[in-house]
C-alpha atoms as a PDB file:
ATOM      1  CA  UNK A   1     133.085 -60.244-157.569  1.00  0.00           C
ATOM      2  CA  UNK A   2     132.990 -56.810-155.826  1.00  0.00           C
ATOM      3  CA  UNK A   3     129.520 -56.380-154.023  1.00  0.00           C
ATOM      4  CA  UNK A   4     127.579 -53.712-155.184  1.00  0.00           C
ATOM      5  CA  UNK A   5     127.481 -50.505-152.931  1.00  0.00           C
ATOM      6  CA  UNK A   6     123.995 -48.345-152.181  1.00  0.00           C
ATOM      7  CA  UNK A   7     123.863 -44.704-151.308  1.00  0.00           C
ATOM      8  CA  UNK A   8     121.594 -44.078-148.459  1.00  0.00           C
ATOM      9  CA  UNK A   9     119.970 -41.035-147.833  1.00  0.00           C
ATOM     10  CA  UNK A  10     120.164 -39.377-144.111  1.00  0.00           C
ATOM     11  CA  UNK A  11     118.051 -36.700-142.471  1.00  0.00           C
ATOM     12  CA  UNK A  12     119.931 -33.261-141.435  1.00  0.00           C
ATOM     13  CA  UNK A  13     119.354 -32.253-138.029  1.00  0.00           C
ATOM     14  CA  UNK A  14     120.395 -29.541-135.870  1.00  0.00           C
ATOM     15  CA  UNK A  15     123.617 -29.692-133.485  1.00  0.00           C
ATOM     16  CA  UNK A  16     125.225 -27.853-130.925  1.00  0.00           C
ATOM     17  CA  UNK A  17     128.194 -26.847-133.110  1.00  0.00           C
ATOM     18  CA  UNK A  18     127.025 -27.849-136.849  1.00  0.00           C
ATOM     19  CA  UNK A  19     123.828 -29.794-138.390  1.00  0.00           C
ATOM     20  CA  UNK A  20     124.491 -33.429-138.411  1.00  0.00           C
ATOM     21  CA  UNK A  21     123.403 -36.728-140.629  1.00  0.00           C
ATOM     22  CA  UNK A  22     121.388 -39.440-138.908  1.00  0.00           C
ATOM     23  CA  UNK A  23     119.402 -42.376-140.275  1.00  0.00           C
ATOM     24  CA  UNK A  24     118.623 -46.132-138.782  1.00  0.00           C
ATOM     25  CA  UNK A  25     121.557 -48.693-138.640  1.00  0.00           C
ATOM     26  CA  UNK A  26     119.041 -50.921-139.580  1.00  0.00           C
ATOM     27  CA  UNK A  27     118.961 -49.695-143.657  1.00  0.00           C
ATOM     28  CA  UNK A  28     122.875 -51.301-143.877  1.00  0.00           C
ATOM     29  CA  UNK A  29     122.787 -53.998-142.376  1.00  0.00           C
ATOM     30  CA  UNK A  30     119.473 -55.357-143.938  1.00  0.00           C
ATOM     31  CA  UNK A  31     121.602 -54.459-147.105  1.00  0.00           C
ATOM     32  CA  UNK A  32     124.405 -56.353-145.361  1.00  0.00           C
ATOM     33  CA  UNK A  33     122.708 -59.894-145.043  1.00  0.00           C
ATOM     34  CA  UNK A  34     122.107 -59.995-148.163  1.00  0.00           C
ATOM     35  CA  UNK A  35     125.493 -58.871-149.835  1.00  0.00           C
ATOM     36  CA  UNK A  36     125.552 -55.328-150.420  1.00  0.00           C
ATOM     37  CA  UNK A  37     127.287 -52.595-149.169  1.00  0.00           C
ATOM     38  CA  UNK A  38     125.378 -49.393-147.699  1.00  0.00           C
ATOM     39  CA  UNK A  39     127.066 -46.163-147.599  1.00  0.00           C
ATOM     40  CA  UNK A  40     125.274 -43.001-145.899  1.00  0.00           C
ATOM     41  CA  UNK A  41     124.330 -40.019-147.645  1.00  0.00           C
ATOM     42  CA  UNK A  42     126.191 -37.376-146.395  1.00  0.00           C
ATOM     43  CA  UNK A  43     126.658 -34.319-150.264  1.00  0.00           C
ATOM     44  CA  UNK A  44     128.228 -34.018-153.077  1.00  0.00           C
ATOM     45  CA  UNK A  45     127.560 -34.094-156.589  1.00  0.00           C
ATOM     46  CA  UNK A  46     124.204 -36.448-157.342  1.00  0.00           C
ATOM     47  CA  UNK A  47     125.441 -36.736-161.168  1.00  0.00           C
ATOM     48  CA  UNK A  48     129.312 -37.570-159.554  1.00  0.00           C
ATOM     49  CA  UNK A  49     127.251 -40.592-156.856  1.00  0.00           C
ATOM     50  CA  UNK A  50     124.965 -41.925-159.231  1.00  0.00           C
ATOM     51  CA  UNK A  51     128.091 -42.796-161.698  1.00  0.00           C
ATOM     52  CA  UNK A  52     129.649 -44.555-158.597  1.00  0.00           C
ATOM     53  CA  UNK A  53     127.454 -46.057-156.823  1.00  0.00           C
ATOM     54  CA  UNK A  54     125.256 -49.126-157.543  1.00  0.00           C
ATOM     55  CA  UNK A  55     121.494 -47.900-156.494  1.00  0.00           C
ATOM     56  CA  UNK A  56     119.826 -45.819-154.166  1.00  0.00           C
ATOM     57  CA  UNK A  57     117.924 -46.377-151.064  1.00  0.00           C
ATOM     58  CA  UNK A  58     115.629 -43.065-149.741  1.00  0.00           C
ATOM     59  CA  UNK A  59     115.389 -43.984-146.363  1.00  0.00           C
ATOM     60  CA  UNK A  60     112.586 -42.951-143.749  1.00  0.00           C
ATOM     61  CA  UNK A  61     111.927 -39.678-142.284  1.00  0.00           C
ATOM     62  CA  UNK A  62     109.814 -36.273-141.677  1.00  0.00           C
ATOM     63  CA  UNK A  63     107.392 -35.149-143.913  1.00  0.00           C
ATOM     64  CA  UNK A  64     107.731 -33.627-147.715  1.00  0.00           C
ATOM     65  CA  UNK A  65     107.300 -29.715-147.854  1.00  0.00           C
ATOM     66  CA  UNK A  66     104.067 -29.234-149.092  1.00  0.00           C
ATOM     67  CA  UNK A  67     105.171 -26.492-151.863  1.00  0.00           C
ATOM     68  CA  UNK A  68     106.661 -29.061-153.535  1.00  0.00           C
ATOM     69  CA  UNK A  69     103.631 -30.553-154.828  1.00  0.00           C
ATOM     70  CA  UNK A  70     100.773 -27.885-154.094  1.00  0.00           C
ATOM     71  CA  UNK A  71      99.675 -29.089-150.608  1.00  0.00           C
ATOM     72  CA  UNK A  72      98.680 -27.026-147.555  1.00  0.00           C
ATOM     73  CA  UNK A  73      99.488 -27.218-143.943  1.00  0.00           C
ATOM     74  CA  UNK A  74      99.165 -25.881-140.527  1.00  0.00           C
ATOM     75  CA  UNK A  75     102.643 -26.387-139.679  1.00  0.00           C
ATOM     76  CA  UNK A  76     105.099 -23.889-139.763  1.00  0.00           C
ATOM     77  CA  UNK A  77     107.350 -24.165-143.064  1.00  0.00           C
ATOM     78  CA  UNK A  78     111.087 -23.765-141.046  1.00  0.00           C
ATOM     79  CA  UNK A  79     109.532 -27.549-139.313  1.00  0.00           C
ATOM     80  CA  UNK A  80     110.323 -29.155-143.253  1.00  0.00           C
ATOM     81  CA  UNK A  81     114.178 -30.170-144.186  1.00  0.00           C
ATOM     82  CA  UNK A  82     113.872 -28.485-147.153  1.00  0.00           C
ATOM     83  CA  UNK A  83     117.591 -29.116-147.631  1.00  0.00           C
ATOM     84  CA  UNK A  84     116.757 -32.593-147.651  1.00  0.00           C
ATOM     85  CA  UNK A  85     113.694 -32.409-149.758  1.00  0.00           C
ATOM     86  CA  UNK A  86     116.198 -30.828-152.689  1.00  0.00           C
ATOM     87  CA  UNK A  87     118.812 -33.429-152.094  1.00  0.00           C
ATOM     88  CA  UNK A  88     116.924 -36.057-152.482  1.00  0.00           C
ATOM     89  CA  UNK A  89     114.950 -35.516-155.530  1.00  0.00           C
ATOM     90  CA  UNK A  90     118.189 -34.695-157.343  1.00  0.00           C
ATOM     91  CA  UNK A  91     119.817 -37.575-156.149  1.00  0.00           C
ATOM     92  CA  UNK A  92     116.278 -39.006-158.026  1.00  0.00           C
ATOM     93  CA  UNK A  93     116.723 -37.448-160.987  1.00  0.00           C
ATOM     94  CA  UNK A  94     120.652 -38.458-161.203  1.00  0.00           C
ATOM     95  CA  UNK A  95     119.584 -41.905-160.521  1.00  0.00           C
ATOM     96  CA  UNK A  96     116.798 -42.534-162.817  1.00  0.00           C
ATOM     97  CA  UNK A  97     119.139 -40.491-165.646  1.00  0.00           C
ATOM     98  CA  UNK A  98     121.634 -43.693-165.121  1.00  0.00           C
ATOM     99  CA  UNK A  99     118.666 -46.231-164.901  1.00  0.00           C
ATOM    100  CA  UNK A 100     119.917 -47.578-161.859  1.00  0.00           C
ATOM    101  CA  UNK A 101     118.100 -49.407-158.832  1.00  0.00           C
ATOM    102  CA  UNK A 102     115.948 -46.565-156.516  1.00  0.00           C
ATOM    103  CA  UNK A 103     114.337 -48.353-153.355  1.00  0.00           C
ATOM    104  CA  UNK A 104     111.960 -45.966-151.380  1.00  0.00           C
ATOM    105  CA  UNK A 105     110.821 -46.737-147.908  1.00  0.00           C
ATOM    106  CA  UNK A 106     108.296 -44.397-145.811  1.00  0.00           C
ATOM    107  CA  UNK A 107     109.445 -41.008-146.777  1.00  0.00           C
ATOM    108  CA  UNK A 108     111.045 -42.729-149.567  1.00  0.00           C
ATOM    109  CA  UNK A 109     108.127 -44.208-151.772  1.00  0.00           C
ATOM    110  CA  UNK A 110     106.661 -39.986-150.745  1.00  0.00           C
ATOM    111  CA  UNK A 111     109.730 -38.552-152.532  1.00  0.00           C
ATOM    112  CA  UNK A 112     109.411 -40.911-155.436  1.00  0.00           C
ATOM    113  CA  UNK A 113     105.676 -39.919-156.353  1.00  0.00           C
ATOM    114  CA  UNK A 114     106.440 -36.167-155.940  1.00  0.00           C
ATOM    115  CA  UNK A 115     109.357 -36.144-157.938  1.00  0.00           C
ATOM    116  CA  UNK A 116     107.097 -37.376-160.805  1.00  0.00           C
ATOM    117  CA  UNK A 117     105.047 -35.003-160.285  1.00  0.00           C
ATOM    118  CA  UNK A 118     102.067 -36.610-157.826  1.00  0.00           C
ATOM    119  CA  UNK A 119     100.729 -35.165-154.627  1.00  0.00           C
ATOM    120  CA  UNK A 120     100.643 -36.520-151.050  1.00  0.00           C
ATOM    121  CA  UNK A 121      97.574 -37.023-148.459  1.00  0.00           C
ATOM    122  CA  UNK A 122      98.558 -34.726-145.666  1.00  0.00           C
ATOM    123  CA  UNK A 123      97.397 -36.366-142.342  1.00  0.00           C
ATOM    124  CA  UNK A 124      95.929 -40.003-141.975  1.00  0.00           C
ATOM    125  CA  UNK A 125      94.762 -41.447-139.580  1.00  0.00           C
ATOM    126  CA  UNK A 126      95.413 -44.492-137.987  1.00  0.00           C
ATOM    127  CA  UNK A 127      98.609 -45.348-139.753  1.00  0.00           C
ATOM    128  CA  UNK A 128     101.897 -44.661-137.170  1.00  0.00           C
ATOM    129  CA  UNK A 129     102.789 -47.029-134.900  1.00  0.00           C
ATOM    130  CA  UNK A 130     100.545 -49.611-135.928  1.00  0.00           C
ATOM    131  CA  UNK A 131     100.265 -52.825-138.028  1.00  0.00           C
ATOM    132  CA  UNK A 132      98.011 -53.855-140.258  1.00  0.00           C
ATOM    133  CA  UNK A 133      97.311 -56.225-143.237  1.00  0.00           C
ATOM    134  CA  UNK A 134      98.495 -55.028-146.859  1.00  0.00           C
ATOM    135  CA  UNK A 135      97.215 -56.392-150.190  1.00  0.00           C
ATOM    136  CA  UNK A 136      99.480 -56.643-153.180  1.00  0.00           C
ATOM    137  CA  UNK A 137      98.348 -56.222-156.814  1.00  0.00           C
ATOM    138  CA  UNK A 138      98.323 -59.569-159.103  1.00  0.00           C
ATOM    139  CA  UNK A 139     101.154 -59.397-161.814  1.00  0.00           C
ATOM    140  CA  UNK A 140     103.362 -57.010-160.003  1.00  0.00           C
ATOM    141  CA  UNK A 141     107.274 -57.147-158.800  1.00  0.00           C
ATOM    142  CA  UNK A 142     105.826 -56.443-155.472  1.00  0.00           C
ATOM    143  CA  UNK A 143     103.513 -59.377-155.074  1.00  0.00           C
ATOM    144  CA  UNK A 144     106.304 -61.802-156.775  1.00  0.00           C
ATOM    145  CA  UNK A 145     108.360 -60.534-153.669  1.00  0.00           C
ATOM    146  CA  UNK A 146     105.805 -60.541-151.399  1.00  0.00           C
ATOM    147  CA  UNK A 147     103.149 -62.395-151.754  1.00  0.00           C
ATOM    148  CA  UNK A 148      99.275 -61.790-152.017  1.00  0.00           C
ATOM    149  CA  UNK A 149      98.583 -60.396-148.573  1.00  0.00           C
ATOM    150  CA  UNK A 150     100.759 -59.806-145.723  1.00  0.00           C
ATOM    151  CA  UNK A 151     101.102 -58.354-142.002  1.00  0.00           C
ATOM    152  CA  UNK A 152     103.104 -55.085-141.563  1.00  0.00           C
ATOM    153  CA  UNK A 153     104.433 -52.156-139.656  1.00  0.00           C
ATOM    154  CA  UNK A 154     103.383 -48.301-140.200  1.00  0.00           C
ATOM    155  CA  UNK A 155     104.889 -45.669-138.899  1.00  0.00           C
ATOM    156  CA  UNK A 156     103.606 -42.900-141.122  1.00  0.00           C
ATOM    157  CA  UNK A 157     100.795 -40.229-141.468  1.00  0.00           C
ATOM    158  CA  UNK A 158     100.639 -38.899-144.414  1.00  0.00           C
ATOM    159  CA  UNK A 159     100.768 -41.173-147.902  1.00  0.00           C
ATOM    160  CA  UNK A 160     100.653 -40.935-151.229  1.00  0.00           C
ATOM    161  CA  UNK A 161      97.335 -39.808-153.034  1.00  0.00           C
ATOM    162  CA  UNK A 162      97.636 -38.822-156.820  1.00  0.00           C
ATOM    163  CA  UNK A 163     100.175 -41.063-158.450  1.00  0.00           C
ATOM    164  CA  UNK A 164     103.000 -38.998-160.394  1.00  0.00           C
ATOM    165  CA  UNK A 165     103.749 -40.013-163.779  1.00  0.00           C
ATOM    166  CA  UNK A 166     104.399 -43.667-165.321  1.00  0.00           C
ATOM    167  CA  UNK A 167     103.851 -44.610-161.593  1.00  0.00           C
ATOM    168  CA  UNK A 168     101.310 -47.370-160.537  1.00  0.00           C
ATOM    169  CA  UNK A 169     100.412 -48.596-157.215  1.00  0.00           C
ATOM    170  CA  UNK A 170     101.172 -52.196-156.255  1.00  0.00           C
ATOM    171  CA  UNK A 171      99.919 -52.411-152.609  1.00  0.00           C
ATOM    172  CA  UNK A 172      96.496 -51.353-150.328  1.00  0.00           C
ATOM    173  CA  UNK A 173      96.159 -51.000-146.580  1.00  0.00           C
ATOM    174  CA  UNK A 174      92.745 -51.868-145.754  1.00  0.00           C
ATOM    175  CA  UNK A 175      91.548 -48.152-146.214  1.00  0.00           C
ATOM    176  CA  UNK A 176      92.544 -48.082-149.704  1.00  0.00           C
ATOM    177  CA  UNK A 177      95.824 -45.780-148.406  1.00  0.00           C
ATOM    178  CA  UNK A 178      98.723 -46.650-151.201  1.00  0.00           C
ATOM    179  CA  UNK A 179     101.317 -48.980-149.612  1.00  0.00           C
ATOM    180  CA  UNK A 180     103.344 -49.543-152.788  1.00  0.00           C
ATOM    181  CA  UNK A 181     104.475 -48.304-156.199  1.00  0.00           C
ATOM    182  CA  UNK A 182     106.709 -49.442-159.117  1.00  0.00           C
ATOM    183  CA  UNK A 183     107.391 -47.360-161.911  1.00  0.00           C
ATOM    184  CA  UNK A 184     106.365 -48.241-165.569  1.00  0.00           C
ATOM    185  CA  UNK A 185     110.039 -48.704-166.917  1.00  0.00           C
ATOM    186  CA  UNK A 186     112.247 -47.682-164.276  1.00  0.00           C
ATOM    187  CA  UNK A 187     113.764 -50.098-161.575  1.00  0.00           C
ATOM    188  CA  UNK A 188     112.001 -48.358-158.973  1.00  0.00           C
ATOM    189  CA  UNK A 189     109.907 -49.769-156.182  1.00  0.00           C
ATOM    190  CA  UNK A 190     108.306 -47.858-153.174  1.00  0.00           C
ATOM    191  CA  UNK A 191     106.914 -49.187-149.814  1.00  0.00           C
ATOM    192  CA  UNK A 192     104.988 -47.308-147.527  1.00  0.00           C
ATOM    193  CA  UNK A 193     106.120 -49.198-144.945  1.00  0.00           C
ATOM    194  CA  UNK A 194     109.489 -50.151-143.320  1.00  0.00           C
ATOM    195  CA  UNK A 195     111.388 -53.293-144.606  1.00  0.00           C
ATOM    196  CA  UNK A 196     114.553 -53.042-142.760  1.00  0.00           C
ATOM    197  CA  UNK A 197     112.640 -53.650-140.041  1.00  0.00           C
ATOM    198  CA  UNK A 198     110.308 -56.890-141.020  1.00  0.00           C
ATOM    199  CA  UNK A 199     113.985 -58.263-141.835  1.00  0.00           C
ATOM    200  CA  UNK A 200     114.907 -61.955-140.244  1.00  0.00           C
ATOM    201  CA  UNK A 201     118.373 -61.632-138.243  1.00  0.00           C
ATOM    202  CA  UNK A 202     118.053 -57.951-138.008  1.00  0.00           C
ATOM    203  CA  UNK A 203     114.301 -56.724-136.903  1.00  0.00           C
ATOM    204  CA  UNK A 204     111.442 -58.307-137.174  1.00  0.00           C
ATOM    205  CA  UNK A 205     108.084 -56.103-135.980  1.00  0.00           C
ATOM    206  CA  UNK A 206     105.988 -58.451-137.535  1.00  0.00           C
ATOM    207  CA  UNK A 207     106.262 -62.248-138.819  1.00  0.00           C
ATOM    208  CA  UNK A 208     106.318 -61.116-142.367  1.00  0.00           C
ATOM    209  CA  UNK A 209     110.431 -61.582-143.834  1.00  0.00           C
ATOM    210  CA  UNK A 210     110.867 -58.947-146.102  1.00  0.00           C
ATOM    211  CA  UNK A 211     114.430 -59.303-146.958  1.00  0.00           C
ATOM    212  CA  UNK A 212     113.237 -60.076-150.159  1.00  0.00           C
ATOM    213  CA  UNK A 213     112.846 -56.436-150.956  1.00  0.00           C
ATOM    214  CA  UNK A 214     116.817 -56.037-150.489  1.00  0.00           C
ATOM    215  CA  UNK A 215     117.743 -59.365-152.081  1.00  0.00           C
ATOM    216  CA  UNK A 216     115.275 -57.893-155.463  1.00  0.00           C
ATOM    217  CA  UNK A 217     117.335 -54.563-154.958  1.00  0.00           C
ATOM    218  CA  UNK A 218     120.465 -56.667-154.905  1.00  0.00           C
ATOM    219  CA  UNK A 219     119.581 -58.643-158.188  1.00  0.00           C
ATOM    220  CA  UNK A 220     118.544 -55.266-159.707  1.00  0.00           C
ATOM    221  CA  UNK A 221     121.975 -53.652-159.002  1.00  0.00           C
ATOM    222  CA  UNK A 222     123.701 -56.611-160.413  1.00  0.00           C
ATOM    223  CA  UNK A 223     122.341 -56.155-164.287  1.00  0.00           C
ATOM    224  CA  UNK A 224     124.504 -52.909-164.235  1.00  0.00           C
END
């Protein structure tokens, strides 16, 4: 049996002769242990990739442009990869047209609640380079995975505040932030925090193994 193959999304950053892709090794080979393939993100056609490949993975990065869902800021707007930004939500939109498997971690589970249409909390506090405990909601694919409560990373500071549509949250920090989101229908989860790092055999910044997130992703891709 072939093993299913995930797109992974990359940042674009500057170069001294052309813009370049870049993400964590860490995404593939937590996809690795557990059997799947991870490809990087690097254009082309999101209706073309979401007929080949298996599921998507929005990886981690800088923050959302705030005109995409109403929001202010004091930064200037050329400090946004709004080249990014557009890729990815199509690359959401081609996905969720095929029903397939959409993972979203840090950035990720951001993209996923603007792209159906909620908003993001601008600056937290308190939340990068941290850890700290995370509740799961009863009932929900995220505490089957995970369990009830759990220790974890954060390297984030902004989060997601209204939910977008047929969206519900799944997970608390201890200041009510949203850590987690599934959506109604769709085989979509979204984590706040970072997985591929709270992996055993790969990277482990706290004692909670996460690799069930990818081995759930794994199963997911496999009803295609």
């Amino acid at each position: 049996m072939q093993n299913s193959v995930i797109l992974i999304t990359t940042a674009i950053e500057s170069g001294t002769r052309s813009a370049q892709r870049k993400t964590s090794v860490l995404y593939a080979q937590a996809l690795e242990q557990i059997g799947l393939t991870g490809v990087l993100y690097s254009g082309g056609d999101p209706r073309f990739l979401a007929q080949r490949f298996d599921g998507l993975l929005l990886s981690g990065g800088g923050d959302l442009s705030p005109a995409l869902y109403g929001g202010t800021t004091a930064v200037p707007t050329s400090c946004f990869d709004t080249m990014r930004d557009a890729e990815e939500l199509a690359l959401i939109a081609a996905f969720c047209a095929r029903s397939k498997p959409i993972l979203g971690v840090c950035r990720g589970i951001q993209a996923l609640n603007v792209f159906f249409g909620g908003t993001l909390l601008p600056d937290i506090p308190n939340h990068d380079a941290v850890t700290h405990r995370i509740t799961t909601a009863p009932h929900t694919t995220t505490a089957d995975l995970l369990g009830t409560d759990f220790q974890s990373n954060s390297y984030h500071h902004q989060a997601v505040d209204r939910l977008g549509r047929q969206l519900h949250a799944t997970a608390w920090a201890p200041d009510s932030i949203i850590e987690a989101l599934e959506h109604d229908t769709l085989p979509i989860l979204g984590v706040q925090w970072h997985p591929e790092r709270m992996t055993k055999d790969c990277c482990m910044d706290t004692s909670a193994d996460h690799t069930a997130l990818f081995t759930y992703f794994s199963k997911r891709t496999a009803l295609l």
